[in-house]
Protein backbone atom coordinates (compact mmCIF):
# COMPACT_ATOMS: atom_id res chain seq x y z
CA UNK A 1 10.45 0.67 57.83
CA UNK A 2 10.61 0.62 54.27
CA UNK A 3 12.50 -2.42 54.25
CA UNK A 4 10.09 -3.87 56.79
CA UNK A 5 7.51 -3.12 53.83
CA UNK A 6 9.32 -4.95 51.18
CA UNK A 7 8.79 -7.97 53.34
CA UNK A 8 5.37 -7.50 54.09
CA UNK A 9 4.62 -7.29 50.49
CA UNK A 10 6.85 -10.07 49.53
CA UNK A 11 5.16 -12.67 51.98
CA UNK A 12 1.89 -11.12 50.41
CA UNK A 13 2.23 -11.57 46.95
CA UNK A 14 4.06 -15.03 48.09
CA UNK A 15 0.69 -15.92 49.23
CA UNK A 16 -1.69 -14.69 46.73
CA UNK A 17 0.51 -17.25 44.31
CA UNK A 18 0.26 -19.90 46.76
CA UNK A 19 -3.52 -19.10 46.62
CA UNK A 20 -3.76 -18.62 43.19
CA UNK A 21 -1.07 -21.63 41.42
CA UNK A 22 -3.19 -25.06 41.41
CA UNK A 23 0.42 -26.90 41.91
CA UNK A 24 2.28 -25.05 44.33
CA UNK A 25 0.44 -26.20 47.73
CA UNK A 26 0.98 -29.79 46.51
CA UNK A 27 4.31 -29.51 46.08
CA UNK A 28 4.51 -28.06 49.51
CA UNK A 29 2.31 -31.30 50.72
CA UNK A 30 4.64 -33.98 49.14
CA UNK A 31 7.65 -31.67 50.32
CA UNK A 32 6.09 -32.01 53.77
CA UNK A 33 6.60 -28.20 54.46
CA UNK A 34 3.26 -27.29 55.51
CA UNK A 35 -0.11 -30.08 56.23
CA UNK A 36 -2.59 -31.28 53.84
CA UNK A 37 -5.20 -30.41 56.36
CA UNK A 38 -5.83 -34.33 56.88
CA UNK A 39 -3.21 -35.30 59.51
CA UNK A 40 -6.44 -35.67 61.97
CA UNK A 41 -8.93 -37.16 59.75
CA UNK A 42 -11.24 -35.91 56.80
CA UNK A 43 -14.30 -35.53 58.60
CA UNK A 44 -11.95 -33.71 61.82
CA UNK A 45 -11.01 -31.02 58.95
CA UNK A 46 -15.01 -30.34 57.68
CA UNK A 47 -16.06 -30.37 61.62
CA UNK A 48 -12.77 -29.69 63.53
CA UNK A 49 -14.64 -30.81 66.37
CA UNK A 50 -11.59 -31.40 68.93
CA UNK A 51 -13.70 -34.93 70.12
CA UNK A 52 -12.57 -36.15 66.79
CA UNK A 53 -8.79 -35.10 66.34
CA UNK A 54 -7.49 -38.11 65.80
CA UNK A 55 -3.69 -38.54 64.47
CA UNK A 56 -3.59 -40.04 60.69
CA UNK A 57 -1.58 -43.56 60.91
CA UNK A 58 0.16 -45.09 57.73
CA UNK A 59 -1.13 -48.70 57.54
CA UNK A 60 2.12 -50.77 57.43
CA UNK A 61 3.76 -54.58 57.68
CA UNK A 62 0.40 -56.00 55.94
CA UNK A 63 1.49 -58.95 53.70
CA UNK A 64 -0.51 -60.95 51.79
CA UNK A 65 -0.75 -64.79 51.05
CA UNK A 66 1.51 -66.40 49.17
CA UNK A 67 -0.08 -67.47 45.66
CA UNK A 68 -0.71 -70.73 44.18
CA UNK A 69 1.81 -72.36 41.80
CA UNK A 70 0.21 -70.96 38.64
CA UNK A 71 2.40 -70.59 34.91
CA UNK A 72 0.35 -67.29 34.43
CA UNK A 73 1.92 -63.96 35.76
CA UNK A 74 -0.97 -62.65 37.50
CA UNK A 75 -1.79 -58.69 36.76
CA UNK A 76 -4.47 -56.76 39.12
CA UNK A 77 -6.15 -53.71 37.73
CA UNK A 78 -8.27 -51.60 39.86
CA UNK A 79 -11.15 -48.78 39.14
CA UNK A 80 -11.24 -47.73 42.80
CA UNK A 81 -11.89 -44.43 44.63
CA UNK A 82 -10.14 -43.37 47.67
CA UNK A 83 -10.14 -46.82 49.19
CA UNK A 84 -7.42 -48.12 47.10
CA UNK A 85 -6.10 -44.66 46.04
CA UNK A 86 -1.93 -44.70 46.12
CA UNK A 87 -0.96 -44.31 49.64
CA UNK A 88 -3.78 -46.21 51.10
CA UNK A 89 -2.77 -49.75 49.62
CA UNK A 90 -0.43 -50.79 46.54
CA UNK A 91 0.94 -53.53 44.32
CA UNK A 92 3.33 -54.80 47.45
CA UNK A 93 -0.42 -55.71 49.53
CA UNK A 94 -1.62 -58.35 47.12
CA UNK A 95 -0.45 -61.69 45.69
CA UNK A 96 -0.05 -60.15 41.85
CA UNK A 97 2.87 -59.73 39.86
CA UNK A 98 0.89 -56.56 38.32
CA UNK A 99 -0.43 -53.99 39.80
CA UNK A 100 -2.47 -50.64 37.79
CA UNK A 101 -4.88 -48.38 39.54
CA UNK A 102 -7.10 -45.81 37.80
CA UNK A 103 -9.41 -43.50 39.22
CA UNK A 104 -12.94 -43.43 38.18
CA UNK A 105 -13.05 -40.23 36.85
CA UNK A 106 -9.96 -41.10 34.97
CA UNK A 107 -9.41 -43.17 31.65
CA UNK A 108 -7.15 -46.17 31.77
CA UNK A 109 -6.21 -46.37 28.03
CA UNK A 110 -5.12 -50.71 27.69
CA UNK A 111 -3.57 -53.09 25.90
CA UNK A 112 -3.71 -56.42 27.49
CA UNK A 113 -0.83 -59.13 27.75
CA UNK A 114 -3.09 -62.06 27.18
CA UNK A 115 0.17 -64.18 28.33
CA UNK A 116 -1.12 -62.73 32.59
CA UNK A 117 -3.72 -63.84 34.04
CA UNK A 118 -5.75 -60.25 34.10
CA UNK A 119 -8.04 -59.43 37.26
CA UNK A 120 -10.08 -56.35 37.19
CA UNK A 121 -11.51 -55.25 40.36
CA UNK A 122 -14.11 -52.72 40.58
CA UNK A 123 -14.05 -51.13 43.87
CA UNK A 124 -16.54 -48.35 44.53
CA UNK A 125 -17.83 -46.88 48.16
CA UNK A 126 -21.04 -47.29 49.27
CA UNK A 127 -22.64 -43.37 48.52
CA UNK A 128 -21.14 -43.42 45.20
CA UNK A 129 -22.33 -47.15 43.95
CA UNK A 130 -25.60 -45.75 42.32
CA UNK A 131 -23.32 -43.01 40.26
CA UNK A 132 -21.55 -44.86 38.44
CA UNK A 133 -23.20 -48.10 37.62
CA UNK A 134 -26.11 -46.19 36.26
CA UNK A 135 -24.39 -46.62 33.12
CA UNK A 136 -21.68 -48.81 31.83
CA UNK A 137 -17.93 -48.19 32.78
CA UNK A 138 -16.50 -46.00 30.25
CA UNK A 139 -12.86 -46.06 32.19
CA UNK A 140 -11.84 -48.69 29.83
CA UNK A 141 -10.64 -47.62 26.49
CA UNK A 142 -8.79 -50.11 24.18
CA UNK A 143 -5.72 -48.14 22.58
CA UNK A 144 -2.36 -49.83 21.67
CA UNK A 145 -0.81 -49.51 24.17
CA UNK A 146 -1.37 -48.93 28.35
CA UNK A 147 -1.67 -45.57 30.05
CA UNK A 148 -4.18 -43.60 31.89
CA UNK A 149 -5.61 -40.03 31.22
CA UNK A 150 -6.41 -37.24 33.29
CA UNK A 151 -10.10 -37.00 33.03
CA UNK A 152 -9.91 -33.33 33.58
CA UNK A 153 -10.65 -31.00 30.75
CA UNK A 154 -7.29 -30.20 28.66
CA UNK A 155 -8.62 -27.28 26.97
CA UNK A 156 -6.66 -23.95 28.38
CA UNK A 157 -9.81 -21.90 29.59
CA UNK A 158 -10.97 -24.53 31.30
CA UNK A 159 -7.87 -24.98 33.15
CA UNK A 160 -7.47 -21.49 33.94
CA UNK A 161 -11.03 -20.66 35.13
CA UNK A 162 -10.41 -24.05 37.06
CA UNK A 163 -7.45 -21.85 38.81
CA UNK A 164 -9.14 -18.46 39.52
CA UNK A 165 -12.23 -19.90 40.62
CA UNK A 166 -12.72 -18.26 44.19
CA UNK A 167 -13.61 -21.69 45.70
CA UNK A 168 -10.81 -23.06 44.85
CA UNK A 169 -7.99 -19.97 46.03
CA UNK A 170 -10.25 -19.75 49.22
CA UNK A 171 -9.41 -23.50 49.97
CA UNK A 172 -5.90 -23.42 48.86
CA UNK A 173 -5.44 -20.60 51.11
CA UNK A 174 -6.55 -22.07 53.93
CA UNK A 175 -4.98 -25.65 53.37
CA UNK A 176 -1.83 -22.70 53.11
CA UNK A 177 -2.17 -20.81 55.90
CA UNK A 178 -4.91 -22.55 58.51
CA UNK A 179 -3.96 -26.29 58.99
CA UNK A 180 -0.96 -25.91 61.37
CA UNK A 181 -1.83 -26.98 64.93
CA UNK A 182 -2.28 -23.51 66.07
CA UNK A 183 -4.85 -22.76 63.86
CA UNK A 184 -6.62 -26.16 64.03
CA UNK A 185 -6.30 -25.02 68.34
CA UNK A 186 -8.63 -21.75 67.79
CA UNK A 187 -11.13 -23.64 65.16
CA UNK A 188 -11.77 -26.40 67.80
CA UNK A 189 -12.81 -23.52 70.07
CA UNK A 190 -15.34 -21.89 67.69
CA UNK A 191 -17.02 -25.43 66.25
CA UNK A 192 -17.05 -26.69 70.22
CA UNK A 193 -18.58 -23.59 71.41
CA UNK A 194 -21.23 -23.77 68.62
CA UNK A 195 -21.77 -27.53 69.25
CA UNK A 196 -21.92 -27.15 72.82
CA UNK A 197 -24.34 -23.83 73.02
CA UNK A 198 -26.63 -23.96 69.81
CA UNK A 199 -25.82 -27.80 68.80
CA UNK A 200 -24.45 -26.78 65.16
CA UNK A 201 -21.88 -28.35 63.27
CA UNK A 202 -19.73 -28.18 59.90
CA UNK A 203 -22.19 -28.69 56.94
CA UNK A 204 -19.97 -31.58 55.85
CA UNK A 205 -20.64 -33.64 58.53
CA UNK A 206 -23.54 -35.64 60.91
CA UNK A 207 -23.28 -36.42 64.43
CA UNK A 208 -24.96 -39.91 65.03
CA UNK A 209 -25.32 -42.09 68.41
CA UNK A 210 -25.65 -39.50 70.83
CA UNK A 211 -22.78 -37.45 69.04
CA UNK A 212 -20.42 -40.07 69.88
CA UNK A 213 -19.52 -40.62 66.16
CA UNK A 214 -19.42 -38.73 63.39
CA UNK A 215 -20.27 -39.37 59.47
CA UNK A 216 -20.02 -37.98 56.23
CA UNK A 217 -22.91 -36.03 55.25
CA UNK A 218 -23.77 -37.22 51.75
CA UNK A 219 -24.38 -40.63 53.42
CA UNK A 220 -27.11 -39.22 56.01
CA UNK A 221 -28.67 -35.91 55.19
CA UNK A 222 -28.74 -35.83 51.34
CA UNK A 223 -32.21 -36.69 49.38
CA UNK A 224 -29.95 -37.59 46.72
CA UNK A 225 -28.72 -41.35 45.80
CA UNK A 226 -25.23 -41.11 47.84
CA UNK A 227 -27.33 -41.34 51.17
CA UNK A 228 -28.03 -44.90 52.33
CA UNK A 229 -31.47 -43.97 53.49
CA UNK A 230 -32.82 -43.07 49.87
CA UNK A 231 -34.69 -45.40 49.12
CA UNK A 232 -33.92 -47.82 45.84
CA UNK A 233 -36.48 -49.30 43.46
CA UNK A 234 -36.28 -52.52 42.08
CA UNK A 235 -36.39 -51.55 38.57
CA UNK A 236 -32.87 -49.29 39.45
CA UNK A 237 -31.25 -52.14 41.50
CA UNK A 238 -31.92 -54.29 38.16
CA UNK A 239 -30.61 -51.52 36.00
CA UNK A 240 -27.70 -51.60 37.95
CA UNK A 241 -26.98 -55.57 37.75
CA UNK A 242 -27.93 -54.46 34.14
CA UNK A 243 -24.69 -52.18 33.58
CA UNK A 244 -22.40 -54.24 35.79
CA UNK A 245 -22.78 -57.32 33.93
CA UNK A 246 -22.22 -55.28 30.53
CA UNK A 247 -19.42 -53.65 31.69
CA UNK A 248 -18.26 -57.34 33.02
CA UNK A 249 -18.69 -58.40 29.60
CA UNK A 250 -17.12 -55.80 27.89
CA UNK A 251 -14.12 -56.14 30.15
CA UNK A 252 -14.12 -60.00 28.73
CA UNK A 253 -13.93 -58.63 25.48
CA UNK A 254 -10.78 -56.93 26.10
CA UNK A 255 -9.13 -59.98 27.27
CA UNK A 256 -9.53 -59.89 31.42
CA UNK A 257 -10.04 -63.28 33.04
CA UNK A 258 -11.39 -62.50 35.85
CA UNK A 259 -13.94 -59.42 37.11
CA UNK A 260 -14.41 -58.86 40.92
CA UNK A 261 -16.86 -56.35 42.36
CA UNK A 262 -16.06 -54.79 45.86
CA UNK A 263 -18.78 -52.09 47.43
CA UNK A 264 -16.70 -50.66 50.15
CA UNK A 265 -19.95 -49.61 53.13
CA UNK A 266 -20.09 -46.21 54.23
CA UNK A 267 -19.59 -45.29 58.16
CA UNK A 268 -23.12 -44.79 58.53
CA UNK A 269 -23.83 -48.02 57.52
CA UNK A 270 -21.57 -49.89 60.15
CA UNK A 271 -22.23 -48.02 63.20
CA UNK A 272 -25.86 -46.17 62.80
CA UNK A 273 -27.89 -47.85 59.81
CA UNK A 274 -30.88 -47.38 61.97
CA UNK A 275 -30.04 -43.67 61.43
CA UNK A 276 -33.27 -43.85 59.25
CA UNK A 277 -34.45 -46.34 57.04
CA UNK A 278 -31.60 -48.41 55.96
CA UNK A 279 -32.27 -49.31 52.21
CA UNK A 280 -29.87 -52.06 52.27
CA UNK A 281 -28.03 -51.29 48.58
CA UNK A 282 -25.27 -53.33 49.28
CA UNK A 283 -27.22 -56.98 49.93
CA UNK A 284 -29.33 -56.07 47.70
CA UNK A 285 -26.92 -55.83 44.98
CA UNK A 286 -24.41 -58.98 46.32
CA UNK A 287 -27.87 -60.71 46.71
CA UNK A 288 -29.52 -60.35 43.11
CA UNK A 289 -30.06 -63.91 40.90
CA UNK A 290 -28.44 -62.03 37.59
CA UNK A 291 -25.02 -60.75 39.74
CA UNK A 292 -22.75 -62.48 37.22
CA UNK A 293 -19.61 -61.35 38.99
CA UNK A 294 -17.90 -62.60 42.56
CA UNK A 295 -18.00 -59.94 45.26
CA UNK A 296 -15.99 -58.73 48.90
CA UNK A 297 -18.43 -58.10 51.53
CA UNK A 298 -16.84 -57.13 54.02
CA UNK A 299 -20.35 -55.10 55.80
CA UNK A 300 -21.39 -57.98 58.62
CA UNK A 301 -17.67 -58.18 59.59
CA UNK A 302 -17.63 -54.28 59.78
CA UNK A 303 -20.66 -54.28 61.78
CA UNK A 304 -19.33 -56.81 64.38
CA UNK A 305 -16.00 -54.91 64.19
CA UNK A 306 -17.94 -51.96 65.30
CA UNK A 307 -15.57 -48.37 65.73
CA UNK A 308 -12.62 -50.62 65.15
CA UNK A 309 -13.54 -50.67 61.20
CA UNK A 310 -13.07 -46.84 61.06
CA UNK A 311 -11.43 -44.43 62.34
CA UNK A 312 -12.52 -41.65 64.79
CA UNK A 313 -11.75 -38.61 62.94
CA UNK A 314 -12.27 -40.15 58.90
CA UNK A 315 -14.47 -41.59 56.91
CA UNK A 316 -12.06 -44.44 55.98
CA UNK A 317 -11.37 -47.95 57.44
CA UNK A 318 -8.82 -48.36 59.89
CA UNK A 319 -5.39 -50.21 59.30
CA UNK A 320 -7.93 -53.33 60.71
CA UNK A 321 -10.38 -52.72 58.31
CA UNK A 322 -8.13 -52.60 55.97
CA UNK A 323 -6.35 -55.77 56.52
CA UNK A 324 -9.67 -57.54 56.71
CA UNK A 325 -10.52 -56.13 53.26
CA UNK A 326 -7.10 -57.16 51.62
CA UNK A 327 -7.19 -60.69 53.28
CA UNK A 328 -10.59 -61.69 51.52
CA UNK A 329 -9.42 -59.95 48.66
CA UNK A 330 -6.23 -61.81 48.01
CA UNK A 331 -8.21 -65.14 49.17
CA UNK A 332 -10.31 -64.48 46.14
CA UNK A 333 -7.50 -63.59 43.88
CA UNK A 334 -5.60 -67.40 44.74
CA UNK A 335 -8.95 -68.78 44.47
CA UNK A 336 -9.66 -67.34 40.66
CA UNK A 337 -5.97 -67.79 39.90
CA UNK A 338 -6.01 -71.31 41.51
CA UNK A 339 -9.46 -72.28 38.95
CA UNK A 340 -9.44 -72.86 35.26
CA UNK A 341 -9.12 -68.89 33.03
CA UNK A 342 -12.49 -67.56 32.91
């Protein structure tokens, strides 16, 4: 027995770190020893709604276009969110010699070799479009040399209320100890029962058409500027158009040839935009006289793509989706390399 307790209490204090370390559980993620709680789908994990388990596939095979003779090395940059986030696409799905991507709340510290041609895309989802082009980019920041910077605060307290904050050990603990199949078996019971008998679901997510698909909440049921039924005023679109074409030009001054905008649409807007009123940010934006950029819209192809543009269980594209993205974008990147330097 008292050895029995030895190993209780190891296990436990094994799992308070677990709860309480802000590296450990991703180590255990990239070591594949235990689930990152997304194998199904991020909107399966805030609903776990067993209609929407559906198995996480690795896009694969994709490749792009070959490229134009050109004397230029050609270097793609990207300010993207999850969309283009490492794992999702990378330098080996375009037709660049280059490839850097930043996240937004990062800072891409650059030096430009003026000898590439230099393409910066800024790729931003839908619900997050009105964020950050209320203002200029401040990603960029000319330095000496190229690297990119945690955005997160560096200062000690910061980082260590960061790790004891309760939120944060609750969630770790559960991405620990609750994201195995048997415990994704007995949450499916509890959010169909409550579904089923007093039509409730996770606060994360909305069921549209009939509860045959499922969306991201900040894109429905927020008053705030990530939904798509919010309405916009002309004087913010043109603020907007405003920042983007300053940001455009301040990208110029660092020595980029080429800026290329790409909203990627939320869920909501491909299968329900009649949800509510649609307010139609993304043609409004592609559509305005002062744009001084080139664009991907890929949203009228999504809509005749239907469910096939996303997947069941996520609020990302499908490996379909995807390609159709990356094909238009690498048709645009022969096309600028193909013209005369901007």
């Amino acid at each position: 027995m008292k050895i029995l307790r030895y190993i209780v209490l190891a296990i436990g204090c094994a799992v308070w770190i677990v709860g309480l370390s802000p590296s450990i559980l991703p180590w255990l993620w990239k070591e594949q020893m235990v689930e990152d709680g997304y194998q199904y789908g991020d909107l399966y994990k805030l609903s776990t709604l067993s209609a929407f388990r559906d198995p996480r596939k690795q896009c694969t095979g994709y490749v792009p276009p070959a490229r134009p003779q050109s004397a230029r090395k050609v270097h793609l940059y990207i300010i993207g969110d999850s969309f283009t986030e490492a794992g999702r696409v990378g330098k080996n799905d375009f037709a660049v010699d280059s490839y850097t991507y930043v996240k937004w709340s990062n800072f891409l510290h650059i030096k430009l070799d003026t000898t590439e041609h230099n393409i910066l895309l800024l790729e931003s989802v839908e619900r997050h479009f009105r964020q950050k082009f209320g203002s200029e980019i401040s990603v960029l920041v000319p330095d000496s040399a190229t690297f990119i910077v945690d955005g997160g605060s560096t200062k000690f307290m910061h980082q260590l209320d960061e790790a004891f904050k309760g939120s944060h050990t609750a969630d770790r603990l559960d991405g620990f100890l609750f994201q195995n199949d048997l415990a994704l078996r007995v949450k499916e019971w509890k959010s169909d029962f409550n579904l089923h008998f007093f039509n409730r679901t996770g606060s994360g997510v909305t069921l549209v058409n009939n509860d045959r698909d499922i969306v991201y909440y900040m894109d429905t049921d927020t008053p705030e500027i990530t939904s798509a039924f919010t309405p916009t005023r002309v004087t913010e679109i043109d603020s907007m158009i405003t920042n983007l074409n300053a940001s455009r030009d301040f990208a110029d001054s660092l020595g980029f040839d080429d800026v290329v905008l790409s909203i990627i649409p939320n869920k909501t807007s491909v299968l329900s935009p009649d949800y509510g009123s649609y307010n139609n940010l993304i043609s409004k934006i592609y559509s305005h006289p002062k744009l001084g950029v080139p664009y991907i819209d890929v949203l009228p192809d999504f809509r005749r793509m239907g469910r096939s543009s996303y997947m069941k269980g996520d609020s990302h594209w499908t490996c379909e989706g995807q390609t159709l993205w990356l094909n238009k974008i690498n048709a645009l990147i022969n096309q600028l390399v193909a013209g005369p330097a901007s």
